[in-house]
C-alpha atoms as a PDB file:
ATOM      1  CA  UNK A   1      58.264  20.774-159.138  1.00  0.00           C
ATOM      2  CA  UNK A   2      58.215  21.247-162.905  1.00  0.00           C
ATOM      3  CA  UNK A   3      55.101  21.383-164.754  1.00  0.00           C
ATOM      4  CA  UNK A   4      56.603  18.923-167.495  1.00  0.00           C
ATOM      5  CA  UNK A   5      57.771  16.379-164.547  1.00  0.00           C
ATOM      6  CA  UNK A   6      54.118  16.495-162.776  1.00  0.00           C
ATOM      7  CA  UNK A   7      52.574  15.949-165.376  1.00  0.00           C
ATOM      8  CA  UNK A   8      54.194  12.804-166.175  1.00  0.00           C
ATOM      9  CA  UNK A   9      54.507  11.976-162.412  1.00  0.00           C
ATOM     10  CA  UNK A  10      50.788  12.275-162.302  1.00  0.00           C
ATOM     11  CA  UNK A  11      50.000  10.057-165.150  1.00  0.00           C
ATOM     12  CA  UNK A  12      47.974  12.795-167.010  1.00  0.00           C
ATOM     13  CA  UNK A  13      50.273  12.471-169.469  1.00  0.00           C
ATOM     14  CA  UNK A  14      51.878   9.212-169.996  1.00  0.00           C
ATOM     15  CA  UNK A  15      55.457  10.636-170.870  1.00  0.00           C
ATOM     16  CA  UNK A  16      57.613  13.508-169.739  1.00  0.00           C
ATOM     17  CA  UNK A  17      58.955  14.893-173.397  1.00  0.00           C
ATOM     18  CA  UNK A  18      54.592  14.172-174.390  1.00  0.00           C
ATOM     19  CA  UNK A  19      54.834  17.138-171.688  1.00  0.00           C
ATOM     20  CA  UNK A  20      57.236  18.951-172.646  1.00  0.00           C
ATOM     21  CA  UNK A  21      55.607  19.663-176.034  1.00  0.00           C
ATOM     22  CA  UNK A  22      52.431  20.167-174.976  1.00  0.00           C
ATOM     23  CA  UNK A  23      54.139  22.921-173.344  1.00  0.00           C
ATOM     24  CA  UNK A  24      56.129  24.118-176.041  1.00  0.00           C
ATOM     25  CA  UNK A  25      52.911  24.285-178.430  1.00  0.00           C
ATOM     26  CA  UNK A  26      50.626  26.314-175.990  1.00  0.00           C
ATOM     27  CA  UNK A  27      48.523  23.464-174.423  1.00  0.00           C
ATOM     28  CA  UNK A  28      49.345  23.671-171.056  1.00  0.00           C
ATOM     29  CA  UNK A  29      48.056  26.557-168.558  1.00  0.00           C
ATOM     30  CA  UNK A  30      49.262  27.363-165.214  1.00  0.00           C
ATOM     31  CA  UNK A  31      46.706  29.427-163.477  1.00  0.00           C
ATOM     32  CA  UNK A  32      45.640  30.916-166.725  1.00  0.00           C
ATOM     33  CA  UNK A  33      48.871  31.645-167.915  1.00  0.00           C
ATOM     34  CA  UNK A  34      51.070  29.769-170.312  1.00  0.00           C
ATOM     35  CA  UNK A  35      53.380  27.131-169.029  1.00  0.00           C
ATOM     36  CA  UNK A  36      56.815  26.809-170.138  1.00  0.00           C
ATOM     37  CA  UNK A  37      58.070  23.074-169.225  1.00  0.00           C
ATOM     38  CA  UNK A  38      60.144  24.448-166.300  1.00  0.00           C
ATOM     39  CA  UNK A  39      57.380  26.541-164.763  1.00  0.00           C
ATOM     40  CA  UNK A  40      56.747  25.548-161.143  1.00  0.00           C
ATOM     41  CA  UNK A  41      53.719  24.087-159.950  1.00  0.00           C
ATOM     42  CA  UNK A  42      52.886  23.721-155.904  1.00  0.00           C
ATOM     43  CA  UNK A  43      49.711  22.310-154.198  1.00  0.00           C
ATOM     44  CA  UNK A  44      46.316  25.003-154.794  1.00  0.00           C
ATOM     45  CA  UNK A  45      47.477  25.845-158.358  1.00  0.00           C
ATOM     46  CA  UNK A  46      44.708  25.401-161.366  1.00  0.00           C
ATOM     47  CA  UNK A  47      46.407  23.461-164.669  1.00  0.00           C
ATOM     48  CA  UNK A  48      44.485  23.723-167.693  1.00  0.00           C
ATOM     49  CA  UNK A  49      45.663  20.741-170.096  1.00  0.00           C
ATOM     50  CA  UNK A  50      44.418  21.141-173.443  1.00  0.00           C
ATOM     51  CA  UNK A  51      43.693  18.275-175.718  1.00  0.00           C
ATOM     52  CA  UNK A  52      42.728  17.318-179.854  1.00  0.00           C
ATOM     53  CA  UNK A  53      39.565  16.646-178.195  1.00  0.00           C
ATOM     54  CA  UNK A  54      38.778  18.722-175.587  1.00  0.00           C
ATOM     55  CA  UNK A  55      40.364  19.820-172.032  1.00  0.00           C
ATOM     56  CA  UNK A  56      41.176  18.796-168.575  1.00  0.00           C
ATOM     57  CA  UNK A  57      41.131  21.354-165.903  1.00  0.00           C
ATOM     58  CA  UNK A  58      42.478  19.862-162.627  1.00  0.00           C
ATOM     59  CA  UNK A  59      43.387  21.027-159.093  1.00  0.00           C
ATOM     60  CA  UNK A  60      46.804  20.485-157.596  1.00  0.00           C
ATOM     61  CA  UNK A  61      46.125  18.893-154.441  1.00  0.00           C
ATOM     62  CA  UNK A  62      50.287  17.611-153.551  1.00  0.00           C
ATOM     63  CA  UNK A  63      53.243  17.434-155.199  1.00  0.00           C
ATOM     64  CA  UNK A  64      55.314  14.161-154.809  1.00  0.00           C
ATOM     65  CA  UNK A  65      58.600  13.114-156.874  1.00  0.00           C
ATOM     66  CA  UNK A  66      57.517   9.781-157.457  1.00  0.00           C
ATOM     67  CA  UNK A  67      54.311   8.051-156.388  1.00  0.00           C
ATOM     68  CA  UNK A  68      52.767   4.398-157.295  1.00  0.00           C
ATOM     69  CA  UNK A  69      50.490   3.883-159.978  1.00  0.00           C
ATOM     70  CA  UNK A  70      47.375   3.535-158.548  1.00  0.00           C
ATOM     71  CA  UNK A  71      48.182   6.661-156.008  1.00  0.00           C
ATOM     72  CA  UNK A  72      48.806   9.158-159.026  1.00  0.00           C
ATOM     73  CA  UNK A  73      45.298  10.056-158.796  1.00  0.00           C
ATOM     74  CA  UNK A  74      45.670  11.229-155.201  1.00  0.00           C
ATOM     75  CA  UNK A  75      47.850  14.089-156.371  1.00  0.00           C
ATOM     76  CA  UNK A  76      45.454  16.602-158.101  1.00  0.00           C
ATOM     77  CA  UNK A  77      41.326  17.133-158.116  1.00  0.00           C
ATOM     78  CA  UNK A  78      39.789  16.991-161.674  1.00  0.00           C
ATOM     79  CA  UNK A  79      37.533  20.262-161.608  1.00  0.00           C
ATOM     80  CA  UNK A  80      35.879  19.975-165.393  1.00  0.00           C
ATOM     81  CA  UNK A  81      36.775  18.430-168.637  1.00  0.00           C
ATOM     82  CA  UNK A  82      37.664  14.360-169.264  1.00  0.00           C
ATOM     83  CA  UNK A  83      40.683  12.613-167.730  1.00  0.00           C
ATOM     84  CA  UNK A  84      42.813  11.106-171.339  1.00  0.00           C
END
């Protein structure tokens, strides 16, 4: 799945072009590399989501194309920073 498209699909960011910037600008890491909106992410990878006032580093735990509100927090494992 895209980076941009979990992102949204995990609620960490509410919309999918909110994504797709913080892409573009250098905000989002994929494994401590620099995510492009189309770079893939799969279960075990480490996103680093930088924001004005702080970050959120967070485990993938699975990858779903669409999942209920209240299970989006079932799909990754917050390992430091604040949840926006």
């Amino acid at each position: 799945m895209r980076i941009d498209k979990f992102l949204k699909v995990s609620r960490i960011l509410k919309r999918r072009t909110v994504a797709q910037e913080a892409c573009d600008r250098g905000k989002v890491e994929i494994n401590g590399k620099a995510a492009k909106p189309s770079s893939p992410v799969k279960e075990g990878d480490e996103v680093t989501v930088k924001f004005s006032g702080g970050e959120l580093v967070f485990r993938v735990i699975k990858v779903k194309e669409t999942v209920r509100k209240d299970e989006a927090a079932e799909l990754y494992e917050i390992i430091s920073g604040e949840d926006k």
